[in-house]
Protein backbone atom coordinates (compact mmCIF):
# COMPACT_ATOMS: atom_id res chain seq x y z
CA UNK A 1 -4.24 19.77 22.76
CA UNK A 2 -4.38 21.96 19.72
CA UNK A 3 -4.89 20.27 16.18
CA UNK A 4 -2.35 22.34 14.52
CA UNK A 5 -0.02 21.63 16.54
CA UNK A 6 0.06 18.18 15.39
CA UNK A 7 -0.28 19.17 12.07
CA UNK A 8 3.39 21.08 12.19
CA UNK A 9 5.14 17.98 12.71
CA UNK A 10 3.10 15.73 10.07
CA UNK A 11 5.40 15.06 7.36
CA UNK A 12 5.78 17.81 4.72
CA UNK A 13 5.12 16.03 0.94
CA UNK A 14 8.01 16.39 -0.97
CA UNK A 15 7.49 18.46 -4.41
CA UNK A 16 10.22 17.11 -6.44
CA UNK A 17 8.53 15.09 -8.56
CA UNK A 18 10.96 15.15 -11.65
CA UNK A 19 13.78 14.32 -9.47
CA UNK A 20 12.00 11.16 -8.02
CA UNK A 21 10.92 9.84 -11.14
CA UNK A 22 14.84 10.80 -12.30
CA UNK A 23 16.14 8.69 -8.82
CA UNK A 24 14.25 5.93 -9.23
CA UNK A 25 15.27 5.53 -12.76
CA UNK A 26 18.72 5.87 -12.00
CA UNK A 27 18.22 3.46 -9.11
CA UNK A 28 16.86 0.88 -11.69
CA UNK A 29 19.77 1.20 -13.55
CA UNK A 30 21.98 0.78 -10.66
CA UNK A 31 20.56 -2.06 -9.05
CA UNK A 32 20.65 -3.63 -12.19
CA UNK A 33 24.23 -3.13 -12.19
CA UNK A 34 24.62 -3.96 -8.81
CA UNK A 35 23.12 -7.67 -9.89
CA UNK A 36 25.25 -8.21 -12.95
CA UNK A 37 28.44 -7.41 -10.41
CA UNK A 38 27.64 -10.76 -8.60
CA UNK A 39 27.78 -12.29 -12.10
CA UNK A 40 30.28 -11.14 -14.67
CA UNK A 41 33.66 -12.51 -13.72
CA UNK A 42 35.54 -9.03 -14.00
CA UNK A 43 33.48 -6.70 -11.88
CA UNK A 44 33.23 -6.84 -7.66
CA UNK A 45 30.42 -5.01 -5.80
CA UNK A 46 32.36 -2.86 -3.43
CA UNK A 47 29.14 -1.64 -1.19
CA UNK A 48 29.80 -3.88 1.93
CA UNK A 49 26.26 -3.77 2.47
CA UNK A 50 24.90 -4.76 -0.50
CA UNK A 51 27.96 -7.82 -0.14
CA UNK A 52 26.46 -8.59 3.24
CA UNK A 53 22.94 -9.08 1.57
CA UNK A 54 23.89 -10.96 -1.33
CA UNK A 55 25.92 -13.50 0.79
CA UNK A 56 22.70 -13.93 2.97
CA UNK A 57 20.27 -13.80 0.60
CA UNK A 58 21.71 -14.67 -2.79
CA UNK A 59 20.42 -12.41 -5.68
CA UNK A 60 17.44 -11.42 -4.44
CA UNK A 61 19.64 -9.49 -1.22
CA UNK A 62 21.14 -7.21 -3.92
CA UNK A 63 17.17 -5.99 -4.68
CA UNK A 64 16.86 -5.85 -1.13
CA UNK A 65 19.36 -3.44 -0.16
CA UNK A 66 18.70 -1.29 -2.91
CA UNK A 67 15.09 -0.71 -2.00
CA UNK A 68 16.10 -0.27 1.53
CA UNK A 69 18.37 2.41 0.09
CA UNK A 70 15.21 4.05 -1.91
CA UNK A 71 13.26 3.80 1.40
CA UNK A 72 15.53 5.36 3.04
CA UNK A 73 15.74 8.07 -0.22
CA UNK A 74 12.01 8.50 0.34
CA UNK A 75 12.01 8.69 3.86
CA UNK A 76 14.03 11.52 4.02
CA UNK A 77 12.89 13.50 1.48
CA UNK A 78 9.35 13.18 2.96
CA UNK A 79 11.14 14.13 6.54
CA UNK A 80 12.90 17.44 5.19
CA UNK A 81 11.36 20.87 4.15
CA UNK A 82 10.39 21.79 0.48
CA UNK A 83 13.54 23.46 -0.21
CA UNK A 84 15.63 20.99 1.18
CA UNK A 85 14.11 17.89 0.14
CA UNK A 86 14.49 19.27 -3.31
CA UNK A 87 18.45 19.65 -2.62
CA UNK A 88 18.33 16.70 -0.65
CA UNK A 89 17.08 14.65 -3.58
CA UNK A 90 19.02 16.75 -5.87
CA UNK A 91 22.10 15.81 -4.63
CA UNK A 92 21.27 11.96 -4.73
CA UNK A 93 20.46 12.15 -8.46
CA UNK A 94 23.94 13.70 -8.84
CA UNK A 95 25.53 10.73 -6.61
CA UNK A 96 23.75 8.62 -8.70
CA UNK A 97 24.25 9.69 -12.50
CA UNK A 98 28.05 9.03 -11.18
CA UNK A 99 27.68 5.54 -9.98
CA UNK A 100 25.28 4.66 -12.46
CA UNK A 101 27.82 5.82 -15.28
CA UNK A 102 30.44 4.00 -13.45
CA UNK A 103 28.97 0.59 -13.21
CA UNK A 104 27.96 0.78 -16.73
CA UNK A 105 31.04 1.38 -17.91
CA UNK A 106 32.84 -1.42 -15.62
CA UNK A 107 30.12 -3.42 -17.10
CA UNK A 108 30.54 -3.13 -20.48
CA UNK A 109 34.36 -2.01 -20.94
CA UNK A 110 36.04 -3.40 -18.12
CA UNK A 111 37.35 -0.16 -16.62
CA UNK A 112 35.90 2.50 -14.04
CA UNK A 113 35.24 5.76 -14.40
CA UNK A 114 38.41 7.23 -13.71
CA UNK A 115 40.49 4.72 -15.68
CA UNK A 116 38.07 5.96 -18.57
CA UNK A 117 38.56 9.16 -18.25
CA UNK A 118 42.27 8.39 -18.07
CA UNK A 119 42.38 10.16 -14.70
């Protein structure tokens, strides 16, 4: 048995380190969100996952599915290539600056994204 080898399919570090620290602000910000949806009267969670956790663990579910969702962030981004994890992660931050900006603004004007935009 050779020892590099093994060493090709260790996990390559990921080398993104702006765009974490970007994701997991924007993941703050979103589960944050998330838990004021099972609050405020005028805004639904519409992530059946997240649902499924709240309604078996209260509150504290909604925290829970969002790290799962970072761990699984993470995971990947650790699994992938330099390049890739970089477009990988890339990508996410893009998915989220979207959802983030719409739950804020369902938060705190009562209206998506689109209706916002008037689209």
């Amino acid at each position: 048995m050779e020892v590099g080898s093994f060493r090709k399919r260790a996990p390559d570090p990921p080398n993104s380190v702006g765009l974490r620290i970007t994701f997991f602000v924007l993941w703050a910000m979103d589960t944050i969100a998330a838990t004021l949806f099972f609050v405020v009267p005028h805004a639904t969670e519409l992530n059946p996952v997240t649902v499924y956790f709240y309604h078996v663990f209260g509150l504290p579910g909604v925290v829970l599915a969002a790290a799962c969702y970072a761990a699984l962030v993470v995971f990947i981004g650790h699994i992938l290539s330099d390049p890739l994890d970089i477009k990988f992660v890339g990508l996410v931050v893009l998915l989220y600056i979207f959802f983030v900006t719409n739950n804020v603004l369902l938060l705190v004007f009562h209206e998506p994204l689109p209706e916002f935009l008037g689209v």
